[in-house]
C-alpha atoms as a PDB file:
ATOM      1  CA  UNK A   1      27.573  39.036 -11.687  1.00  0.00           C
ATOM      2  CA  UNK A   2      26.256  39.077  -8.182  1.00  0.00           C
ATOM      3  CA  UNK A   3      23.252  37.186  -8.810  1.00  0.00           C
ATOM      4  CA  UNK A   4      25.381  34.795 -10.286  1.00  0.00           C
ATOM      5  CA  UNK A   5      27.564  34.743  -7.731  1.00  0.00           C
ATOM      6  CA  UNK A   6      24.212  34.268  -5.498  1.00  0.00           C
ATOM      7  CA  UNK A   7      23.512  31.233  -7.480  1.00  0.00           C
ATOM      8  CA  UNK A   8      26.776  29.431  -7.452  1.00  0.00           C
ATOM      9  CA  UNK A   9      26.700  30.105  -3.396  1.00  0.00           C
ATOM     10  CA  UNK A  10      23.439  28.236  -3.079  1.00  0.00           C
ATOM     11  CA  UNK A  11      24.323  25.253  -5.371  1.00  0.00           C
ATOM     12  CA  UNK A  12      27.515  24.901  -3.490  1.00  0.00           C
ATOM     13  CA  UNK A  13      25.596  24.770  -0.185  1.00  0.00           C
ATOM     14  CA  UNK A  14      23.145  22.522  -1.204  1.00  0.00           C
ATOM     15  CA  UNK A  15      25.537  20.287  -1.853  1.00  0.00           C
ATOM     16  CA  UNK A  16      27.140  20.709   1.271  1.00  0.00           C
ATOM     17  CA  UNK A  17      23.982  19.767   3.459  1.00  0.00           C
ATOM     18  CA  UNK A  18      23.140  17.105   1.017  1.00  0.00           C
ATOM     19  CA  UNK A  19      26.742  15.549   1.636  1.00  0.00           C
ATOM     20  CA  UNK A  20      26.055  16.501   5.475  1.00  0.00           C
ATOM     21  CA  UNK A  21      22.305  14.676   5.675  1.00  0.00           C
ATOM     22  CA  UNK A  22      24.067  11.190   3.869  1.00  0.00           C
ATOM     23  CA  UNK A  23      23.934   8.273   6.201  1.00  0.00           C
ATOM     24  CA  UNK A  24      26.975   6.285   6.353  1.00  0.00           C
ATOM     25  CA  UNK A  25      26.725   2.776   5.547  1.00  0.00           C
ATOM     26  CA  UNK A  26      28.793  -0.660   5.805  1.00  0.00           C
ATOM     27  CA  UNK A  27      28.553  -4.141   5.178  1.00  0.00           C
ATOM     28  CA  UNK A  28      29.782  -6.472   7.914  1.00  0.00           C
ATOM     29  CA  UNK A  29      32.005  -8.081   5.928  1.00  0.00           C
ATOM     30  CA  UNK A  30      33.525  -5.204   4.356  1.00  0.00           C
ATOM     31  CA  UNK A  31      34.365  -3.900   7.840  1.00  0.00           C
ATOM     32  CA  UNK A  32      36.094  -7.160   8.997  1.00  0.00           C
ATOM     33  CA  UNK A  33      38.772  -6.395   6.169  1.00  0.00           C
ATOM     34  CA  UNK A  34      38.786  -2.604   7.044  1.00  0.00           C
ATOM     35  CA  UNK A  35      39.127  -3.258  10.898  1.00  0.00           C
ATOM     36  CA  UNK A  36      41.604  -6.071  10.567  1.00  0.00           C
ATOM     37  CA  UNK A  37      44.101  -3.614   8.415  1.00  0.00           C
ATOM     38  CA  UNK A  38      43.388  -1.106  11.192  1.00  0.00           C
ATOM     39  CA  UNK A  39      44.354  -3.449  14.308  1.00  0.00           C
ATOM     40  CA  UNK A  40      47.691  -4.281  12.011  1.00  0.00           C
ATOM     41  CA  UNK A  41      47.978  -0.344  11.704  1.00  0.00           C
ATOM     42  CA  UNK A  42      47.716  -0.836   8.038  1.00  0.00           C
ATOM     43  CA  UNK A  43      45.417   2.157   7.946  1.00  0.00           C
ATOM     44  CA  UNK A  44      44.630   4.641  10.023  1.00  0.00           C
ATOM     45  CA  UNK A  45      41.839   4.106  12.660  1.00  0.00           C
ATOM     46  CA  UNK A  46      38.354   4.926  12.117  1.00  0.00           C
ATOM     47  CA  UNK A  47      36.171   5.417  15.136  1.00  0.00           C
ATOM     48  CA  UNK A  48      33.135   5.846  12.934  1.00  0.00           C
ATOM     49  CA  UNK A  49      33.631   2.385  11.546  1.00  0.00           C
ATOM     50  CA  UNK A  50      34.611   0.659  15.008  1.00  0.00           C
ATOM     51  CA  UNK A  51      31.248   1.142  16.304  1.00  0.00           C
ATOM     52  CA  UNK A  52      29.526   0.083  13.260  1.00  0.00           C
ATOM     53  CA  UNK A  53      31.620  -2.800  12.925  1.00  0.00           C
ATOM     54  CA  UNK A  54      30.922  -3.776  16.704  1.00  0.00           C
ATOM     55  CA  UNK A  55      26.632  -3.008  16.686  1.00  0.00           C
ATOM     56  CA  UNK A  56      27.077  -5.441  12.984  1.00  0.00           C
ATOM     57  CA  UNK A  57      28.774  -8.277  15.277  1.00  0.00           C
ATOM     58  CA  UNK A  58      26.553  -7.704  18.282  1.00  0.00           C
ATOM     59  CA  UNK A  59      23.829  -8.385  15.917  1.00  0.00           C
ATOM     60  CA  UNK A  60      25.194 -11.481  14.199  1.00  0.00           C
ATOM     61  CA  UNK A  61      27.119 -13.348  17.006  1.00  0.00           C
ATOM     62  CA  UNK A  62      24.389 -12.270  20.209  1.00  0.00           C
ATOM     63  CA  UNK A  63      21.535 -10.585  19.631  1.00  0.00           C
ATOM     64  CA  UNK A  64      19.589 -11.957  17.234  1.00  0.00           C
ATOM     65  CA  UNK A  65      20.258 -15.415  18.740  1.00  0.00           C
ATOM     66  CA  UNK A  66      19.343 -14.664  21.994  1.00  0.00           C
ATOM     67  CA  UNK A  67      15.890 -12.761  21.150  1.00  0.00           C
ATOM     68  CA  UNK A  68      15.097 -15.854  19.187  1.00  0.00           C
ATOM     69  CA  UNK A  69      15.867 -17.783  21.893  1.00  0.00           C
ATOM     70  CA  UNK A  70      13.919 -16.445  24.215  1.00  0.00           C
ATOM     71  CA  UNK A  71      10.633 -16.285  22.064  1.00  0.00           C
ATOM     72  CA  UNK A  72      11.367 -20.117  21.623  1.00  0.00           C
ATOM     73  CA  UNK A  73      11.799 -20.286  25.418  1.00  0.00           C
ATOM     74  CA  UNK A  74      11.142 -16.954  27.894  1.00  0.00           C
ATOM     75  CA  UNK A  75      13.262 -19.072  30.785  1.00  0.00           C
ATOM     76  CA  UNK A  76      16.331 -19.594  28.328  1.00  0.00           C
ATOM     77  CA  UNK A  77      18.320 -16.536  30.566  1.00  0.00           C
ATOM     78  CA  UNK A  78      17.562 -19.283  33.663  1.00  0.00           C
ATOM     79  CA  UNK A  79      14.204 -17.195  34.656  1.00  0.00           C
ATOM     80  CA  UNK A  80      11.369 -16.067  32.712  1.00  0.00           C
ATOM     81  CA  UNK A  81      12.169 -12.541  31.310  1.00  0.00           C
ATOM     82  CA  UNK A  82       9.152 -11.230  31.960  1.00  0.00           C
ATOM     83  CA  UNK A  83       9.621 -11.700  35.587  1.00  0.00           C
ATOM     84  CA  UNK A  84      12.675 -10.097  36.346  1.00  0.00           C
ATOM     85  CA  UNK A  85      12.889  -5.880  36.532  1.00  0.00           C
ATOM     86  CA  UNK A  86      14.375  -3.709  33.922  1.00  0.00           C
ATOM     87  CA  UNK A  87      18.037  -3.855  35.557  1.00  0.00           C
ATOM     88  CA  UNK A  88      17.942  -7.601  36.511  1.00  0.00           C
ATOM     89  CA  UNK A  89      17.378  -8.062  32.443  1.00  0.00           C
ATOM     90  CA  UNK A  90      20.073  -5.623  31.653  1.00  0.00           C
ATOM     91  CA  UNK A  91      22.388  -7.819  33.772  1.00  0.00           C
ATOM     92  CA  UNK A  92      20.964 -11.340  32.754  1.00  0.00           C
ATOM     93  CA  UNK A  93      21.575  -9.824  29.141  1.00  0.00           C
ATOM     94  CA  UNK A  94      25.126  -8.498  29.578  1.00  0.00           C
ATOM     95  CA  UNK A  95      26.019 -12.068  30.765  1.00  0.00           C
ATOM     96  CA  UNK A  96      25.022 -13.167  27.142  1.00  0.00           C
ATOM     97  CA  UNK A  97      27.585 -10.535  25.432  1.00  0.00           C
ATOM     98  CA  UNK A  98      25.993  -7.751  24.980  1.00  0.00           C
ATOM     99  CA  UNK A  99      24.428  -4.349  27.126  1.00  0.00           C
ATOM    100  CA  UNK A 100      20.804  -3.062  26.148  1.00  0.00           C
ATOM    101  CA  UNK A 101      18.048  -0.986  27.554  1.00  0.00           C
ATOM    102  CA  UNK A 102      15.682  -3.157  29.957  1.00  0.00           C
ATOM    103  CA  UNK A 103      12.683  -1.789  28.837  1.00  0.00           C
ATOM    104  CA  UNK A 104      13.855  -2.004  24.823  1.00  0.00           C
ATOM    105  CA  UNK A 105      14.542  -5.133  25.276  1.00  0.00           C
ATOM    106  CA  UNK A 106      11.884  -6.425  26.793  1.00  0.00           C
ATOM    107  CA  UNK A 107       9.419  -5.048  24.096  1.00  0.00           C
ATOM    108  CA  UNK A 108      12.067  -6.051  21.411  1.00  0.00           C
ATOM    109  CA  UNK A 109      11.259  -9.870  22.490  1.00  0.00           C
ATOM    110  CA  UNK A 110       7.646  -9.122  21.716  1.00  0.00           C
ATOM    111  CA  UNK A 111       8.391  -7.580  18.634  1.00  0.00           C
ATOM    112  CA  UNK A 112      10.532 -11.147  17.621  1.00  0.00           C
ATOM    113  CA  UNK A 113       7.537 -12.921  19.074  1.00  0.00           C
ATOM    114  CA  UNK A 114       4.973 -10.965  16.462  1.00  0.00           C
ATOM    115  CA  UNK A 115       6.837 -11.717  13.796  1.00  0.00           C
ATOM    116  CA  UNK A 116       8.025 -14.723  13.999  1.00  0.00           C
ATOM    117  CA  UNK A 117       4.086 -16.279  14.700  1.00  0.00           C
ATOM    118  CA  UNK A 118       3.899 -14.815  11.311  1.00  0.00           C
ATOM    119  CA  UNK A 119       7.179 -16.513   9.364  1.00  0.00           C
ATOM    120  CA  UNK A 120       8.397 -19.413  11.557  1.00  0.00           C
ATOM    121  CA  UNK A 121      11.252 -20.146  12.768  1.00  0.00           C
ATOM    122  CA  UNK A 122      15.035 -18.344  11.412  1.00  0.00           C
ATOM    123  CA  UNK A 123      16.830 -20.794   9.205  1.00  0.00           C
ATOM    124  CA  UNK A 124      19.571 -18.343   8.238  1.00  0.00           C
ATOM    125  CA  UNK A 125      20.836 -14.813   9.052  1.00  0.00           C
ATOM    126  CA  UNK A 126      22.118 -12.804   6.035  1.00  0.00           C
ATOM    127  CA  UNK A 127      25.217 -10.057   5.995  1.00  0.00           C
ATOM    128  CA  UNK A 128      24.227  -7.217   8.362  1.00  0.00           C
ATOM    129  CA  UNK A 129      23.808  -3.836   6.880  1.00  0.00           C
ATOM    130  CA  UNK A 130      25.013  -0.791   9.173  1.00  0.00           C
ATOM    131  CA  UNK A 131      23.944   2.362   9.024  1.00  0.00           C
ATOM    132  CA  UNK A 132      25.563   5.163  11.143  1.00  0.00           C
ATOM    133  CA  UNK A 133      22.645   7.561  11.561  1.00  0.00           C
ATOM    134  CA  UNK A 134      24.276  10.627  14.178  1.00  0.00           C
ATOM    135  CA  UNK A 135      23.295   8.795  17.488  1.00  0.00           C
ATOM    136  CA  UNK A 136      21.818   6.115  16.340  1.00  0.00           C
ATOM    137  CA  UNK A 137      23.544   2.922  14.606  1.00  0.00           C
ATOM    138  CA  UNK A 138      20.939   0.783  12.535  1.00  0.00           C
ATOM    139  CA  UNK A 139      21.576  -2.239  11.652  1.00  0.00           C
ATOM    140  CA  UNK A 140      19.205  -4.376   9.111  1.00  0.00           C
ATOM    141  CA  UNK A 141      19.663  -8.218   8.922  1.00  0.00           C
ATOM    142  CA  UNK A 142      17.709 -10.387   6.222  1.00  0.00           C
ATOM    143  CA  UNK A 143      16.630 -13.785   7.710  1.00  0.00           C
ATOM    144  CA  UNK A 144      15.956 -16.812   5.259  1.00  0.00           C
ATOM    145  CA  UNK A 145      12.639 -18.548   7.737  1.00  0.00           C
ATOM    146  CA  UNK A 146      10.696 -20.936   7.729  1.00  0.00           C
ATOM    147  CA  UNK A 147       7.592 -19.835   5.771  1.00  0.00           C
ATOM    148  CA  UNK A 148       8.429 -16.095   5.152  1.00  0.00           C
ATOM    149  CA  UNK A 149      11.641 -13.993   5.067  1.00  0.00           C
ATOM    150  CA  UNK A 150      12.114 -10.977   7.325  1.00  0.00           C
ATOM    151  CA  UNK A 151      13.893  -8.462   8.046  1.00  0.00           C
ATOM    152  CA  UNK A 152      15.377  -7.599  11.230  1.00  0.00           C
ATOM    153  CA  UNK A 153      16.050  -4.365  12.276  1.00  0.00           C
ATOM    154  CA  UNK A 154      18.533  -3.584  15.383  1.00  0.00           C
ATOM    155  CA  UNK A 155      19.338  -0.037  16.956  1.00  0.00           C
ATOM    156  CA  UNK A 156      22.129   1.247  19.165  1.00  0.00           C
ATOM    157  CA  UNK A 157      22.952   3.969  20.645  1.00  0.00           C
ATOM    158  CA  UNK A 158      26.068   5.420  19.058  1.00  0.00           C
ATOM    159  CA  UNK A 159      27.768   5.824  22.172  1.00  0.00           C
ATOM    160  CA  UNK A 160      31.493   6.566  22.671  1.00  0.00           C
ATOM    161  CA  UNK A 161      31.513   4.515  25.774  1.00  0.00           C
ATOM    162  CA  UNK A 162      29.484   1.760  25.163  1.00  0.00           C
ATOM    163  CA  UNK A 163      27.146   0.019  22.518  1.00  0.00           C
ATOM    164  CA  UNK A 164      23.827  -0.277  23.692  1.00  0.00           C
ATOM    165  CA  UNK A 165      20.654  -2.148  22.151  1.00  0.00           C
ATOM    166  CA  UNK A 166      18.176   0.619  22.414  1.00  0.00           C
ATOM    167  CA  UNK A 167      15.262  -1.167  19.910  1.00  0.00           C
ATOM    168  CA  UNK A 168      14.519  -4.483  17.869  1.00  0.00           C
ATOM    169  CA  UNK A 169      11.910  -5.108  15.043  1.00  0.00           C
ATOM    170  CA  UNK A 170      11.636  -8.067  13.246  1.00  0.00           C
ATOM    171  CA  UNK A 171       9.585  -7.249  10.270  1.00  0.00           C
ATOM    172  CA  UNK A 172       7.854 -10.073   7.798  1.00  0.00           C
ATOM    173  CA  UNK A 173       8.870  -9.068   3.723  1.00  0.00           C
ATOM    174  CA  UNK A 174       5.393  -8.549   1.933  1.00  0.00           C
ATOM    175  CA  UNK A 175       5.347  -9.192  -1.493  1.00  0.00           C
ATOM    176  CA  UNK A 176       3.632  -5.879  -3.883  1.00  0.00           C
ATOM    177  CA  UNK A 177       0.231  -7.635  -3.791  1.00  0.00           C
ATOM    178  CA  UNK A 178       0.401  -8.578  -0.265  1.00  0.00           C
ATOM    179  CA  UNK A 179       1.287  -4.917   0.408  1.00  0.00           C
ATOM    180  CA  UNK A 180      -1.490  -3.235  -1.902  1.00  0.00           C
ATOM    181  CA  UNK A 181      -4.313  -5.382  -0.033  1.00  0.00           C
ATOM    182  CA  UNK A 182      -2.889  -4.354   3.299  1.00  0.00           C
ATOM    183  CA  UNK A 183      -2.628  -0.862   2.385  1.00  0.00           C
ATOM    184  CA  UNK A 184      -6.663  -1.157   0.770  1.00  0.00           C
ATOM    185  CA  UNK A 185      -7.993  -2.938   3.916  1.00  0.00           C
ATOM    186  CA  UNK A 186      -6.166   0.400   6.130  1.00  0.00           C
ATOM    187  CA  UNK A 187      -7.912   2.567   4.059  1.00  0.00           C
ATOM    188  CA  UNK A 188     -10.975   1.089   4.192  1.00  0.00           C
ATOM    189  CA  UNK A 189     -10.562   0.450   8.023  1.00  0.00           C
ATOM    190  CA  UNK A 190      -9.467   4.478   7.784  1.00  0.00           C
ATOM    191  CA  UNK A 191     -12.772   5.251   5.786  1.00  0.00           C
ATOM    192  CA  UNK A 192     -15.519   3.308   7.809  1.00  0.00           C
ATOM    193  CA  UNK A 193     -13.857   5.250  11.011  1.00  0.00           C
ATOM    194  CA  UNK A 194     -14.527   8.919   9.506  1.00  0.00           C
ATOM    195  CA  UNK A 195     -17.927   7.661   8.360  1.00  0.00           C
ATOM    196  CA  UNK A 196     -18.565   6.015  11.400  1.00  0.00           C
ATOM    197  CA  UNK A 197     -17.996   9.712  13.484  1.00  0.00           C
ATOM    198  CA  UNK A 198     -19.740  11.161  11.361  1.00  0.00           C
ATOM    199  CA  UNK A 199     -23.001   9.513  11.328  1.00  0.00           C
ATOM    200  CA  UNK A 200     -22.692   9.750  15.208  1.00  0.00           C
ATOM    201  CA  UNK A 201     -22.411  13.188  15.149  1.00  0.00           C
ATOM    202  CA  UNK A 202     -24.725  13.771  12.675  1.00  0.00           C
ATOM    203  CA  UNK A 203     -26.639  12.020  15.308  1.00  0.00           C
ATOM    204  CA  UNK A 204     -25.830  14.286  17.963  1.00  0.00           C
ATOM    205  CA  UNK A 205     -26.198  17.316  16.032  1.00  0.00           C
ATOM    206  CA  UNK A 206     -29.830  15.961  15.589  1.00  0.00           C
ATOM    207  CA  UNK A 207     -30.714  15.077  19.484  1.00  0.00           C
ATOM    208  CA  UNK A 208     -29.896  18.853  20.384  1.00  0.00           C
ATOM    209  CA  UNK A 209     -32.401  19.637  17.927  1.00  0.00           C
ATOM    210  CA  UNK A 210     -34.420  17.202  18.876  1.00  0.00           C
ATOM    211  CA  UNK A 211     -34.826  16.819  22.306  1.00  0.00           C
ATOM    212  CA  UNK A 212     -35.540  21.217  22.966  1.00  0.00           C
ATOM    213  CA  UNK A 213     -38.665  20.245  20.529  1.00  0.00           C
ATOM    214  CA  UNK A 214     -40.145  17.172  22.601  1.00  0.00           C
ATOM    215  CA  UNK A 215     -39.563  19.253  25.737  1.00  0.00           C
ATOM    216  CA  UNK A 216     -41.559  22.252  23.944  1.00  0.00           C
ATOM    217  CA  UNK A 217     -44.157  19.749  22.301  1.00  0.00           C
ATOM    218  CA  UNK A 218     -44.710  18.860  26.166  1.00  0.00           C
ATOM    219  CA  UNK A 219     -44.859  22.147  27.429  1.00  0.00           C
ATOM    220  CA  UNK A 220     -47.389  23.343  24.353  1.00  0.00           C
ATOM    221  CA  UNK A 221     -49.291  20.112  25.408  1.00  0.00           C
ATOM    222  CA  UNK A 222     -49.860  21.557  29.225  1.00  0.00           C
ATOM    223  CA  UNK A 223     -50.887  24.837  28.468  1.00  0.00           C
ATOM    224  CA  UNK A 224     -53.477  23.712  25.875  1.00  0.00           C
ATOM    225  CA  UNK A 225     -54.863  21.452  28.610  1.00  0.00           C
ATOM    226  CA  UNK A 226     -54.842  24.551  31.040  1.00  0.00           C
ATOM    227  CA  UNK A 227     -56.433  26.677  28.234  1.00  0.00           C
ATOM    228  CA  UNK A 228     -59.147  24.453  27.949  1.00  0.00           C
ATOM    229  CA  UNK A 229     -59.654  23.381  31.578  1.00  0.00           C
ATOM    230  CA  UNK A 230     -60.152  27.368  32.468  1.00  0.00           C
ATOM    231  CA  UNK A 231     -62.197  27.874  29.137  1.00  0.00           C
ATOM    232  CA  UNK A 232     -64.437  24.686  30.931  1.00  0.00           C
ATOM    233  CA  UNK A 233     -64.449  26.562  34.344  1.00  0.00           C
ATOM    234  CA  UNK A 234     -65.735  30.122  32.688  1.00  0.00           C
ATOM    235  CA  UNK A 235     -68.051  28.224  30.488  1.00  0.00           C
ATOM    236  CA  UNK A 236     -69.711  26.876  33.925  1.00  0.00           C
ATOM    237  CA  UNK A 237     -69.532  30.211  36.019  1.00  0.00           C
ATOM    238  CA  UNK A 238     -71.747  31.730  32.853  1.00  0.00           C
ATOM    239  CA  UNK A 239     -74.060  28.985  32.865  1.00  0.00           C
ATOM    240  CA  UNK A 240     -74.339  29.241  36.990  1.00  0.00           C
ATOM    241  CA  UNK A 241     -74.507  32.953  36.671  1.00  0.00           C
ATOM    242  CA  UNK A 242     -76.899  32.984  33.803  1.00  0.00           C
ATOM    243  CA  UNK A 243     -78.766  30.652  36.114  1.00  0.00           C
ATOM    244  CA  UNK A 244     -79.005  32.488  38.806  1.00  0.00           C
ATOM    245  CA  UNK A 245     -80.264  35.291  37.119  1.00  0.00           C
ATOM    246  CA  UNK A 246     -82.814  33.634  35.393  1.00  0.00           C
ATOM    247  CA  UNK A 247     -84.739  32.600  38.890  1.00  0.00           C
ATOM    248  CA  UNK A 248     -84.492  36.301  40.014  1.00  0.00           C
ATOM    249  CA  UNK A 249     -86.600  37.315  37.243  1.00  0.00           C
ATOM    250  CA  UNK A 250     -89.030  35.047  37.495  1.00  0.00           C
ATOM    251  CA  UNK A 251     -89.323  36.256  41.442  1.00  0.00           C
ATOM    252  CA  UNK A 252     -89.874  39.897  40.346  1.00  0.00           C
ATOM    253  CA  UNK A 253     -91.793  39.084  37.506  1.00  0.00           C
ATOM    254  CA  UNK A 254     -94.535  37.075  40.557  1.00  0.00           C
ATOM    255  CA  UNK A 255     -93.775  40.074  42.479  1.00  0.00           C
ATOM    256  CA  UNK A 256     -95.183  42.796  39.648  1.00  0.00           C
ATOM    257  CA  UNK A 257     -97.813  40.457  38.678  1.00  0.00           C
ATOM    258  CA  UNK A 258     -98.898  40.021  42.670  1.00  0.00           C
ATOM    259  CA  UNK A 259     -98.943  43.924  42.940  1.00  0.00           C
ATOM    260  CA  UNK A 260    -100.900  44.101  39.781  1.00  0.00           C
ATOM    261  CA  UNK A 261    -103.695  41.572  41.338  1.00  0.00           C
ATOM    262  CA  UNK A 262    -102.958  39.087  38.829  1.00  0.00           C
ATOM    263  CA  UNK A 263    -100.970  35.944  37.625  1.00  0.00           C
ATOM    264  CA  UNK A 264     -99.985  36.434  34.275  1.00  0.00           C
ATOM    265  CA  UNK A 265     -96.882  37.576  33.834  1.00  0.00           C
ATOM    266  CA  UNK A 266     -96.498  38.062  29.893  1.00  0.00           C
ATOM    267  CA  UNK A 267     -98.508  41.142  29.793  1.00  0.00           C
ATOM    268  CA  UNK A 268     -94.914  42.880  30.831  1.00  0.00           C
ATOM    269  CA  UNK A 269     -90.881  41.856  30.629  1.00  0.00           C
ATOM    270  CA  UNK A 270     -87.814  42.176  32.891  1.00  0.00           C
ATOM    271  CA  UNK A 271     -85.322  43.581  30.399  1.00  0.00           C
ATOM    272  CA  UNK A 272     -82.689  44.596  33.594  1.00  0.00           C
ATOM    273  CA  UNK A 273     -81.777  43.987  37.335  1.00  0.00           C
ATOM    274  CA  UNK A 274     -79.729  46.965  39.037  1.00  0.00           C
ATOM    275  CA  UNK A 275     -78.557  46.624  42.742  1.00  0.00           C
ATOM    276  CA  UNK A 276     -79.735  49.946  44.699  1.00  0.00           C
ATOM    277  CA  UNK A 277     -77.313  50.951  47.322  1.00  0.00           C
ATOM    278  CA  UNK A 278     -79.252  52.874  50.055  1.00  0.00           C
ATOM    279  CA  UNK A 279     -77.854  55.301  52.339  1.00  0.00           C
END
């Protein structure tokens, strides 16, 4: 009974969180109906949906427009965007209808300007999609273009004060093919990089082998050349000493034979010379 008791406690609060994690999401139109029988106090008011229902209009009546604009023409806010600071865009922007983030916004123009290099021009906007996601509300437009569709994708900050553009992509659709030859060439881009590190540090693995060895080859090199050069210098002092020894001899061997009243000396031999010290 308990474990089943367990059980039934866990379903129940798995449901619970997965009821908790859902994101809430409208259709513009949907909310104009809602928010219209609110403002008549036909049903009760629904803060939630106020905020989605002004980030959807934001999107569809300024936004979009006016980040289009401005790829077509960076002066359209009466200066080039680019030149003004962060707050001087946030108040050339607010002007237009709507309050963002300065820097967001900035990079959200060259986000627009990315993709629409790649589609062309907007013919058409579609019904924006809202989704409420805790302080963030996302809102995804489909746009009909010129040679490919997108989809643009707005964020806000779900603020109770105010709603503020906080990011902008404007993302080309790829068709499956399209997307299975992007996702080969990253993987293939992903591949050549690990093989790429790998030969080079193979490569280094090798030089720290390498270059101790040519260093040791060098050194084994010199002392060789030393070993002979002093095998060359004892060869000499032997052959000098040798030499020398060879013309005392023959001095003591005249000697003997001059004591001996003759000159022949082969009658005896020299077989050692010892130094006498004398007192």
């Amino acid at each position: 009974m308990k474990k089943f008791k367990l059980v039934l406690l866990t379903v129940v609060l798995g449901i619970l969180l997965c009821a908790c994690g859902e994101k809430e999401e409208y259709k513009l139109s949907d909310l104009n109906v809602a928010i219209l029988q609110q403002s008549y106090g036909l049903e009760e008011v629904d803060i939630q949906e106020w905020r989605a229902y002004r980030a959807g209009t934001i999107t569809a009546s300024y936004a979009i427009d006016t980040l289009e604009n401005l790829v077509e023409d960076p002066t359209y806010l009466g200066v080039h965007y680019k030149d003004l600071t962060y707050s001087e865009v946030e108040d050339f922007v607010l002007d237009e209808g709507f309050a963002v983030d300065g820097y967001a916004f900035v990079n959200a123009v060259t986000n627009f300007e990315k993709g629409i290099a790649e589609t062309g021009s907007i013919v058409s906007v579609g019904d924006p999609v809202i989704r409420v996601d805790g302080n963030e509300i996302i809102v995804d437009v489909e746009c009909v273009c010129a040679n490919r569709n997108a989809t643009a994708e707005l964020i806000y900050k779900n603020d109770l004060t105010d709603t503020v553009l906080v990011s902008a992509a404007f993302n080309p659709d790829y068709n499956l093919g399209e997307k299975m030859s992007k996702a080969g060439l990253n993987t293939l881009i992903g591949m050549g990089t690990v093989f790429a590190m790998l030969i080079i540090i193979a490569f280094i693995i090798w030089l720290f082998g390498a270059v101790p060895a040519l260093f040791k080859g060098t050194k084994k090199k010199d002392k060789t050349e030393e070993g002979i050069n002093k095998a060359v210098e004892q060869i000499v002092k032997n052959e000098t000493a040798e030499s020398s020894d060879a013309e005392l001899v023959a001095v003591i061997a005249a000697a003997v034979a001059a004591y001996e009243g003759t000159t022949d000396t082969s009658g005896f031999v020299v077989r050692s010379i010892r130094k006498i010290k004398r007192q």
